[in-house]
Protein backbone atom coordinates (compact mmCIF):
# COMPACT_ATOMS: atom_id res chain seq x y z
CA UNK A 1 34.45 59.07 7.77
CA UNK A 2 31.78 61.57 7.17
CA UNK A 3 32.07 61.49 3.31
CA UNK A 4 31.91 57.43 3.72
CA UNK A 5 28.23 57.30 5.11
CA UNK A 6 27.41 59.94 2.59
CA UNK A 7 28.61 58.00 0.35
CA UNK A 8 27.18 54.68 1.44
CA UNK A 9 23.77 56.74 1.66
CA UNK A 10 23.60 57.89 -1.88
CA UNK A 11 24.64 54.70 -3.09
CA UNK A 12 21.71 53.13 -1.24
CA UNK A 13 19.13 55.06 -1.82
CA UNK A 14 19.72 55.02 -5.48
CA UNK A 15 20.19 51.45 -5.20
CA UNK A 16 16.92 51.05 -3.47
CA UNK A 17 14.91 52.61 -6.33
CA UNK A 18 15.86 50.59 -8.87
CA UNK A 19 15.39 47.29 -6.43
CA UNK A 20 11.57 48.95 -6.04
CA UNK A 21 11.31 49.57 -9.70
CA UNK A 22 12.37 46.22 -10.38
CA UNK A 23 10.57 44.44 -7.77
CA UNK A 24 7.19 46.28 -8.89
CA UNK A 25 8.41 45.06 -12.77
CA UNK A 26 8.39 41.52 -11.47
CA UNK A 27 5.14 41.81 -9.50
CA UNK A 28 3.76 43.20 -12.73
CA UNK A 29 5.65 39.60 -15.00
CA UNK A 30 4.86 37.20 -12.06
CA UNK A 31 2.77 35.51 -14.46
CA UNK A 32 5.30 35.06 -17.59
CA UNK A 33 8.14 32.60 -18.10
CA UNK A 34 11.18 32.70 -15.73
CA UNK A 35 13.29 33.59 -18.44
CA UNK A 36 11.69 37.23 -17.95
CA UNK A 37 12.00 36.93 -14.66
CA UNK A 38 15.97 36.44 -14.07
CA UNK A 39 16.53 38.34 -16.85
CA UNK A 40 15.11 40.99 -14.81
CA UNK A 41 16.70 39.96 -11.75
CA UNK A 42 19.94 40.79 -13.54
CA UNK A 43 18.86 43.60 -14.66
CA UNK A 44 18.34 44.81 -11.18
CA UNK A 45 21.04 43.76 -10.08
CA UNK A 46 23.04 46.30 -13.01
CA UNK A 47 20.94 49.17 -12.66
CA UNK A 48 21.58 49.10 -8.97
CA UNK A 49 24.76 49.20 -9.29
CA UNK A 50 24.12 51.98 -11.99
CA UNK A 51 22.01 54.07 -10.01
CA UNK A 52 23.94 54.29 -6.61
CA UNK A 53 27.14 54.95 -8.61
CA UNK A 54 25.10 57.96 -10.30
CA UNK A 55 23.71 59.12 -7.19
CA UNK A 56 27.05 59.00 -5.76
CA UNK A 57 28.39 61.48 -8.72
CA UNK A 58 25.38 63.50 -8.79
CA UNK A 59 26.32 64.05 -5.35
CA UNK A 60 30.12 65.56 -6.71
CA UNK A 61 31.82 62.33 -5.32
CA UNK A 62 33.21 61.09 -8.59
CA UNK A 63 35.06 62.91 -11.33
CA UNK A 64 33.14 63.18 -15.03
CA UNK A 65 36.27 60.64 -16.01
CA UNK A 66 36.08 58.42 -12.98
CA UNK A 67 32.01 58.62 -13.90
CA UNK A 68 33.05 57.55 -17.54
CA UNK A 69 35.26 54.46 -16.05
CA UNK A 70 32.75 53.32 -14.00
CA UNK A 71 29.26 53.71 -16.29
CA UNK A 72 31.54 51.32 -19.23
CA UNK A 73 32.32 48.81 -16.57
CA UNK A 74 28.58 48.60 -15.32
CA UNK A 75 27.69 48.06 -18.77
CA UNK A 76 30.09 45.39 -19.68
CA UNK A 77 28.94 43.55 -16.62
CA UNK A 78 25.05 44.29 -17.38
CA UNK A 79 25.73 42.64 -21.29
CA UNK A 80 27.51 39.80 -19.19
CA UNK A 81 24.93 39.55 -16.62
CA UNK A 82 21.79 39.15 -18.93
CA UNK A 83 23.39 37.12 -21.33
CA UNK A 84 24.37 34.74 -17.82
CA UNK A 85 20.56 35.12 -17.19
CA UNK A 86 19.60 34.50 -20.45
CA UNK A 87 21.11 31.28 -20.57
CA UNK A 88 19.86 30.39 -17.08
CA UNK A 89 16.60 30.81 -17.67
CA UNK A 90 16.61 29.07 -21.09
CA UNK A 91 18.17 25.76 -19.58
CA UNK A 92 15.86 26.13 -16.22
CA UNK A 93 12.48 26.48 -18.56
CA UNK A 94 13.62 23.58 -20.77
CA UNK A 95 13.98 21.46 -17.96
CA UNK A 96 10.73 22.62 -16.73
CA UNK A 97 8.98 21.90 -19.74
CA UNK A 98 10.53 18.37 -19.70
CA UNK A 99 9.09 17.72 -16.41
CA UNK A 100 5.56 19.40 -17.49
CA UNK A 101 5.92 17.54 -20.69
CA UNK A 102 6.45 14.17 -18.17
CA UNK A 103 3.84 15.10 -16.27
CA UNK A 104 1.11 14.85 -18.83
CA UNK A 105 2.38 11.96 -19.70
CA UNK A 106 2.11 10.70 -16.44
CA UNK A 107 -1.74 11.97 -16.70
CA UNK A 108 -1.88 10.25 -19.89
CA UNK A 109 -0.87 7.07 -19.53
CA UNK A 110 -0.62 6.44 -15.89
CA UNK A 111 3.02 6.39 -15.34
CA UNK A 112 5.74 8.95 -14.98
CA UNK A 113 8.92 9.19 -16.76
CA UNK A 114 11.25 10.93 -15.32
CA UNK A 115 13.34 13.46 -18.20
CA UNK A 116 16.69 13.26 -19.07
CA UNK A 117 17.66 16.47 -19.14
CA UNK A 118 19.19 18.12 -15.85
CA UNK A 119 17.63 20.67 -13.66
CA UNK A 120 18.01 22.35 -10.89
CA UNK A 121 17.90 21.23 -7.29
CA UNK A 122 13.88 22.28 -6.78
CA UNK A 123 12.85 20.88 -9.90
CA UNK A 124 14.85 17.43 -9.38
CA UNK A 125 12.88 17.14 -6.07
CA UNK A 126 9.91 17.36 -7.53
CA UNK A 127 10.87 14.76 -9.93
CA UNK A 128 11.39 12.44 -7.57
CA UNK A 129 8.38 13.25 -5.59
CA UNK A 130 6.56 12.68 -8.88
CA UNK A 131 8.45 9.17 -9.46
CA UNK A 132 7.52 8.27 -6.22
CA UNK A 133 3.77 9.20 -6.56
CA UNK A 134 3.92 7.31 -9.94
CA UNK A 135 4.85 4.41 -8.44
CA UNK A 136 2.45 4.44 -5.41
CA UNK A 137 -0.46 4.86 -7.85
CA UNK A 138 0.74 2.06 -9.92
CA UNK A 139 0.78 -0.03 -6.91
CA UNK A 140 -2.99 1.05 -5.87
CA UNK A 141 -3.84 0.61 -9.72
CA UNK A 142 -2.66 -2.94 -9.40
CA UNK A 143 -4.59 -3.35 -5.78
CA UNK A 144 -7.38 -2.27 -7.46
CA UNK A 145 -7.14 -5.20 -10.36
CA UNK A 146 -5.68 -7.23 -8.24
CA UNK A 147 -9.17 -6.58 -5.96
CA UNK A 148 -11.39 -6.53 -9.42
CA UNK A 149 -10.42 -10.06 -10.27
CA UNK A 150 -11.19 -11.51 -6.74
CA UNK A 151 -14.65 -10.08 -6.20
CA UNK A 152 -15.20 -11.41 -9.68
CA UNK A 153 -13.73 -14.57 -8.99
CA UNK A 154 -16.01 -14.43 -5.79
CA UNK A 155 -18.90 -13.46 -7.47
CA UNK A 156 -18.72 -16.35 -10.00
CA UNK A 157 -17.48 -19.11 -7.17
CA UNK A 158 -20.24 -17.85 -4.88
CA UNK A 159 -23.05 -18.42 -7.53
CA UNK A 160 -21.48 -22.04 -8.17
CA UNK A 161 -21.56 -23.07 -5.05
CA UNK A 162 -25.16 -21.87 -4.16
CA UNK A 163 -26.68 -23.34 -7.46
CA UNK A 164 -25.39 -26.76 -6.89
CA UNK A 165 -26.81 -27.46 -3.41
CA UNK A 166 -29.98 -25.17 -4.02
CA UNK A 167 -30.41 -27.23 -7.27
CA UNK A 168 -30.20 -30.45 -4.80
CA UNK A 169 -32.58 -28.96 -1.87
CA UNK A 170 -35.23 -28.58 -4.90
CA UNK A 171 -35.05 -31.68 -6.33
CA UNK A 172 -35.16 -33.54 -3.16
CA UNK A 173 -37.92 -30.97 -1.65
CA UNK A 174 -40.02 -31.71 -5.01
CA UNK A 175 -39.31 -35.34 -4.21
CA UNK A 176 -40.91 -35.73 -1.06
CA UNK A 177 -43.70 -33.37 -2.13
CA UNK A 178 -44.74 -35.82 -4.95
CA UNK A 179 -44.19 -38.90 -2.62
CA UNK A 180 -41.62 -40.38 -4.73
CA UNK A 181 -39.20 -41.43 -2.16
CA UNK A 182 -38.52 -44.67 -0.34
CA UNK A 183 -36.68 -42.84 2.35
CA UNK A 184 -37.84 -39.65 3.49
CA UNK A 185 -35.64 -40.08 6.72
CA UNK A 186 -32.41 -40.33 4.13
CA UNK A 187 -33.82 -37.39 2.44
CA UNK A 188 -34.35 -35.01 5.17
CA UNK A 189 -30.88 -35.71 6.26
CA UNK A 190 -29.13 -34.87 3.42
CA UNK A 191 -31.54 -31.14 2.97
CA UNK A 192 -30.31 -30.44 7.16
CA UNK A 193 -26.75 -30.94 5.54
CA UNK A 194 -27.05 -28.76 2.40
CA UNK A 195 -28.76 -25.93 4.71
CA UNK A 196 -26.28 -26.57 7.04
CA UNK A 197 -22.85 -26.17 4.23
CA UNK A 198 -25.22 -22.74 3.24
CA UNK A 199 -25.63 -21.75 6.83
CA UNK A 200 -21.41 -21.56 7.40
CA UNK A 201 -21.21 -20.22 3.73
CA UNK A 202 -23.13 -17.36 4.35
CA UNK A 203 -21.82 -16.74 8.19
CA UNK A 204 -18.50 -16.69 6.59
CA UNK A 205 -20.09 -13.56 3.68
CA UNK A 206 -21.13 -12.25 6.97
CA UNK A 207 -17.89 -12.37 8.67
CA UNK A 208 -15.93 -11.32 5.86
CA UNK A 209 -17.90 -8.07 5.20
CA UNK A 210 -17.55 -6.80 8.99
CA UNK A 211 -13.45 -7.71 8.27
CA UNK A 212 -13.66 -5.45 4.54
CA UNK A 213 -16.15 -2.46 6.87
CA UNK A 214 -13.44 -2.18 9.74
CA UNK A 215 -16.58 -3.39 12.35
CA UNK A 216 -15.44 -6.53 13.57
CA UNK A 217 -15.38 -5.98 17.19
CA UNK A 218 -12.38 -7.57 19.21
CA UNK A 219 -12.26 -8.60 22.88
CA UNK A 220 -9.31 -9.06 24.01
CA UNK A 221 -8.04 -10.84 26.89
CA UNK A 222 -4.88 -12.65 28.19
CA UNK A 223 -4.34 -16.43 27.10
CA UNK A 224 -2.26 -18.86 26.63
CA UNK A 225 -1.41 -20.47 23.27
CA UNK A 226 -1.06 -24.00 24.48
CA UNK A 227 -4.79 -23.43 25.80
CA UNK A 228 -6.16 -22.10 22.50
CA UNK A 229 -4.28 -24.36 20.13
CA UNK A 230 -5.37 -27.45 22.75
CA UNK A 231 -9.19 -26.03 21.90
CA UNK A 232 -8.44 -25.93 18.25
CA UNK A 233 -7.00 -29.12 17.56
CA UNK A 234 -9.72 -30.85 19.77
CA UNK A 235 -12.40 -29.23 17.94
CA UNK A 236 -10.46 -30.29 14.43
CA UNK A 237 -10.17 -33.95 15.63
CA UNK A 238 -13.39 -35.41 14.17
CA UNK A 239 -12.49 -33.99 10.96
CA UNK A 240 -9.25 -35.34 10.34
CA UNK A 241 -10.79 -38.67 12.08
CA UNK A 242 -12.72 -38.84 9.32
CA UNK A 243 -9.89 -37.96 6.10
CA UNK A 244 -7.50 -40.14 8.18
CA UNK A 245 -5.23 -37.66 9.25
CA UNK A 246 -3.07 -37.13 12.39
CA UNK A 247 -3.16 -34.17 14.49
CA UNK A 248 0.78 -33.11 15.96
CA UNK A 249 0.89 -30.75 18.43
CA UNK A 250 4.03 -31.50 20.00
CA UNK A 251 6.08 -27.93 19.71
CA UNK A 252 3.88 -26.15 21.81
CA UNK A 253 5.53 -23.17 23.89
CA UNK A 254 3.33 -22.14 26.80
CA UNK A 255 3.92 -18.46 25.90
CA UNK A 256 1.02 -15.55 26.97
CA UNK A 257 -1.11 -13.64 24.11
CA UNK A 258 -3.77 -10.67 24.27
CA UNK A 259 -6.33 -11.72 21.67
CA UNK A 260 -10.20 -12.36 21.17
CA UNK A 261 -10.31 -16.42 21.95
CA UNK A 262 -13.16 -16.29 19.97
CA UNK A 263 -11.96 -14.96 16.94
CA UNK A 264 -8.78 -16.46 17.35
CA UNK A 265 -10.31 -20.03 17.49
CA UNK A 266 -11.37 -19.72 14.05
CA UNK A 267 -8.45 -18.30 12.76
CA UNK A 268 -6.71 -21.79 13.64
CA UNK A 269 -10.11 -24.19 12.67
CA UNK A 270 -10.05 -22.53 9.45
CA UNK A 271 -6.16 -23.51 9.22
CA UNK A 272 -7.00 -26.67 10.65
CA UNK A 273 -9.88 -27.31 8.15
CA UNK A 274 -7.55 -26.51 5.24
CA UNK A 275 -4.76 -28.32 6.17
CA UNK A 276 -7.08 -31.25 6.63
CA UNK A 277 -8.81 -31.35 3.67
CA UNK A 278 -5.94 -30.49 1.57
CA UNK A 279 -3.56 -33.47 3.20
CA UNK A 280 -3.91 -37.16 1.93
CA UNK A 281 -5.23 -39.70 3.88
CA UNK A 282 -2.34 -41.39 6.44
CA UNK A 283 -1.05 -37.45 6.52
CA UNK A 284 0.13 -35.53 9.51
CA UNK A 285 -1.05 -31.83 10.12
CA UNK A 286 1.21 -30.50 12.59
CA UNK A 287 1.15 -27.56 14.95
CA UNK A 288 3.39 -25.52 16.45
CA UNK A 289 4.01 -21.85 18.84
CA UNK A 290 6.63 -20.75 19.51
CA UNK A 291 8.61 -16.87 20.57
CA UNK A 292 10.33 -15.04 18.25
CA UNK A 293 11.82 -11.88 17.81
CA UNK A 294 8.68 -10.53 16.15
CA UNK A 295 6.31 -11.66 18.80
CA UNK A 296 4.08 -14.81 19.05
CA UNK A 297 4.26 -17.58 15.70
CA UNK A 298 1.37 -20.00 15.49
CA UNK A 299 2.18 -22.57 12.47
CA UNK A 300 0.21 -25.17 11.22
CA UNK A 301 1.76 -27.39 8.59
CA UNK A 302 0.02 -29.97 6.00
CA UNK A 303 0.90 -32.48 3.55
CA UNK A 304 -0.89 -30.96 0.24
CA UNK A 305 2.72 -31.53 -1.40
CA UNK A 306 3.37 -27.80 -1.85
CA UNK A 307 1.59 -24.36 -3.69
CA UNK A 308 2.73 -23.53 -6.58
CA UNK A 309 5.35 -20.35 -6.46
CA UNK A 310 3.29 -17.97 -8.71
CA UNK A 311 0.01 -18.99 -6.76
CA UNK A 312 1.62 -17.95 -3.18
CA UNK A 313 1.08 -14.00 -3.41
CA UNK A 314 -2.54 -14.81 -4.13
CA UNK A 315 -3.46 -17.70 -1.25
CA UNK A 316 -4.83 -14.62 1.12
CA UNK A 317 -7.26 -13.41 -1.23
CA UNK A 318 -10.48 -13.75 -1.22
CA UNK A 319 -12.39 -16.37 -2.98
CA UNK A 320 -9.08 -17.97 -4.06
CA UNK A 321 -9.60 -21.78 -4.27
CA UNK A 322 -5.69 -22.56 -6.15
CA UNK A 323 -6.09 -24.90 -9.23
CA UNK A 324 -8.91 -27.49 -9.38
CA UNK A 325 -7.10 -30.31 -8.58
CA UNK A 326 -6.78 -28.29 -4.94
CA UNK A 327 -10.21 -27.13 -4.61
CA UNK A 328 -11.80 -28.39 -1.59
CA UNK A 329 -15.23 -29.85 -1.76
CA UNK A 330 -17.02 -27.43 0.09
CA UNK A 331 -16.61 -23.78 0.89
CA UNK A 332 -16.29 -20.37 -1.08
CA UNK A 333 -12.19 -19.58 -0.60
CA UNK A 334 -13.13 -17.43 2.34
CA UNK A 335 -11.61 -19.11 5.26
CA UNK A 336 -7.95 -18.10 4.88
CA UNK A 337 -8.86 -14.61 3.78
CA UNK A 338 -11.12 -14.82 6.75
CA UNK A 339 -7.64 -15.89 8.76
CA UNK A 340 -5.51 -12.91 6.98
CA UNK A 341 -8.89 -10.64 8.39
CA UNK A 342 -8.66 -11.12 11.79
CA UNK A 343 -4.80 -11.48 12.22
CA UNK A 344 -4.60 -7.84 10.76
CA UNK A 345 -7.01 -6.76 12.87
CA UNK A 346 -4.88 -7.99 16.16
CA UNK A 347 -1.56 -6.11 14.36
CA UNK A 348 0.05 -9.37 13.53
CA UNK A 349 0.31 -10.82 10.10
CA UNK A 350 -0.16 -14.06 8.11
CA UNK A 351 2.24 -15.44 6.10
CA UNK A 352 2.84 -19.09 3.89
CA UNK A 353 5.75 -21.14 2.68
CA UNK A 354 6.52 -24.34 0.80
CA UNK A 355 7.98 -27.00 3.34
CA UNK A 356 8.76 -30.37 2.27
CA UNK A 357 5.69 -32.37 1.65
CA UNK A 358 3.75 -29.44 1.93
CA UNK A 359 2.97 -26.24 3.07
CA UNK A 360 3.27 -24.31 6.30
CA UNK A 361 0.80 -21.52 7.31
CA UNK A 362 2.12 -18.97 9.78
CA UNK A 363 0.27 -16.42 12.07
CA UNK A 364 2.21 -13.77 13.75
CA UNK A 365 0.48 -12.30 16.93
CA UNK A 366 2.28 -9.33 19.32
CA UNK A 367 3.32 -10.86 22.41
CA UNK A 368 1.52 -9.88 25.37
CA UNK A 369 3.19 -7.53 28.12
CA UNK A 370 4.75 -9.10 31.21
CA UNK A 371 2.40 -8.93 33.99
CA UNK A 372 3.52 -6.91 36.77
C-alpha cells in the first residue's frame, strides 16, 4: 500500500510539470492557430504520461527493461496522438475558415451563407446564430425600403395634394381681390372648404407623427362596443347619405373594452370614411363586434369589389392610396395607417381580407377584465 501512494506521488508530480510546462506553452501560443494548440494538448497529454513514468523509475520502481517497454509504448502513442491532433485541428481550422470566409461574405454582401463543410458542435452554433442574424437583418433591410418607398410616396402625395387646393385658394383669393366675381358668397364657400380638407390633412400629419414618436397619450376607460360603434356609425351617416350608401350594424355584441373613446372613435370614422367612399352608390357598409378567442373583433365591411392580393401587405402603410382607379378624392393615405397607429398602441392589431363584393377591415382589441 505504501509503495502505491509513492508511486501515485511520483507519477503526479512528474505529471504535473509537464501539464505546467505545457499550460505556460499554450499561454505563450494563445494567439496562433488551433492546430498549435491541440497539437500541444497532445503533446501534454504524452509527456505526462512520459514524465510520471520516469519519475516513477527514477524513483527505482521500474526495471531499466520494464523502463525500455514502457518509454516505446509512450512514443508510439505520442506519434499516434499528434498525428490524431494533427488531423483535428486541420479539419476544425478549415471549417473555421469556411465560416470566417462566410462571414465576410455576409459583411460583403449583406447575407450569410452558411458553408458546407462540417464542424464541430460550437462552430455549427454559431452558424446558425449567424443564419439567424442574417435573416433578421434582411428583414430590417427590407423594413427599411419597405419604409423608404412610403415616406417617398408620402412626400410626393403630400405635395400633390397641397398644390392643387393651394393653387385653387390663390386663384379664387386673387379673384375676389381684383373684383372679378359675380359671387363672392359662392367663392368664400368653396376657400372655408379647401382650408377646411387642409385643416384635417394636416391634423392627420399631426396625429401620425405623435403615433411614429411613441407620444400619443391614451386614456383608457371601460366601454361598451355597441356604444362606440352606435357613435361611429351616427357620426358616418351624413356621409354615406350623401354617396348613397347604407349603414348595417346589425351583429353587434354588447361585449366590454378598456380603450381611449376618443381615439377609438376615429379608428372606426376613418374605417367608416373608407369604406364609404370606396363603396358604389346603392352599397351597404356593414359593421360588426363580436368575442373571440383573441379578444374583442370590430369589422367593418364595404363593397369596393375587393384589393388586389399583392396590394394587401401594403394597405397599412402610410401614404398608400392602392391604384388610381381606388384613390379617394380627398385625403393623403393616412387614415388607415392612422387606424393600424392607434390599434398597436392599445396591444391589439389590424388586419384586412377580400370578402365577396369587397373587403373587410378588422380591428382586434384585448378584452377587458371581468369586473369584480
Amino acid at each position: 500500500m505504501h509503495n502505491n501512494l509513492l508511486i501515485a506521488l511520483f507519477a503526479f508530480l512528474g505529471a504535473a510539470t509537464a501539464g505546467l510546462l505545457g499550460a505556460l506553452v499554450l499561454r505563450a501560443l494563445r494567439r496562433r492557430s488551433l492546430i498549435v494548440s491541440v497539437s500541444v494538448v497532445a503533446a501534454v497529454a504524452v509527456l505526462a504520461m512520459l514524465a510520471g513514468t520516469l519519475a516513477v523509475a527514477w524513483a527505482m520502481f521500474l526495471s531499466e527493461h520494464d523502463l525500455k517497454v514502457v518509454t516505446t509504448v509512450v512514443a508510439m502513442a505520442a506519434v499516434v496522438s499528434m498525428a490524431t491532433a494533427l488531423l483535428l485541428g486541420r479539419w476544425v481550422v478549415a471549417s473555421g475558415r469556411a465560416l470566417t470566409a462566410a462571414t465576410r461574405s455576409f459583411g460583403e454582401a449583406g447575407s450569410f451563407a452558411a458553408p458546407a463543410a462540417p464542424a464541430v458542435a460550437e462552430l455549427a452554433a454559431l452558424t446558425r446564430e449567424l443564419e439567424l442574424t442574417s435573416a433578421r437583418l434582411a428583414e430590417s433591410r427590407d423594413r427599411e425600403r419597405a419604409l423608404e418607398t412610403s415616406r417617398r410616396e408620402l412626400v410626393a402625395w403630400i405635395s400633390h395634394d397641397l398644390r392643387t387646393p393651394l393653387a385653387g385658394l390663390r386663384a379664387m383669393s386673387e379673384a375676389l381681390e381684383d373684383g372679378m366675381v359675380d359671387d363672392p358668397d359662392r367663392y368664400l364657400r368653396r376657400i372655408r372648404t379647401e382650408v377646411e380638407r387642409l385643416n384635417a390633412m394636416v391634423g392627420d400629419l399631426f396625429e401620425l407623427s405623435r403615433i411614429h414618436a411613441g407620444t400619443l397619450a391614451l386614456t383608457p376607460s371601460r366601454m361598451s362596443v355597441y356604444d362606440l360603434i352606435g357613435d361611429a356609425l351616427a357620426g358616418a351617416d351624413p356621409l354615406a347619405r350623401e354617396h348613397g350608401v347604407r349603414l348595417v350594424g346589425d351583429g353587434i355584441e354588447q361585449v366590454p373594452v378598456e380603450v381611449d373613446g376618443k381615439e377609438m372613435s376615429r379608428v372606426l370614422g376613418n374605417l367608416l370614411i373608407n369604406a364609404i367612399r370606396r363603396t358604389p352608390a346603392d352599397g351597404t357598409v356593414a359593421v360588426a363586434a363580436r368575442r373571440s378567442e383573441q379578444g374583442v373583433v370590430l369589422s367593418v365591411t364595404d363593397g369596393c369589389g375587393g384589393i388586389p392580393e399583392d396590394d394587401l401587405p401594403r394597405v397599412f402603410d402610410t401614404g398608400w392610396r392602392g391604384t388610381d382607379a381606388r384613390t379617394p378624392p380627398a385625403g393623403a393615405g393616412l387614415g388607415l395607417a392612422i387606424v393600424r397607429g392607434i390599434v398597436e398602441a392599445h396591444q391589439g392589431r389590424t388586419t384586412v381580407r377580400n370578402v365577396t363584393g369587397g373587403c373587410r377591415f378588422e380591428v382586434t382589441l384585448p378584452a377587458a377584465e371581468p369586473v369584480g
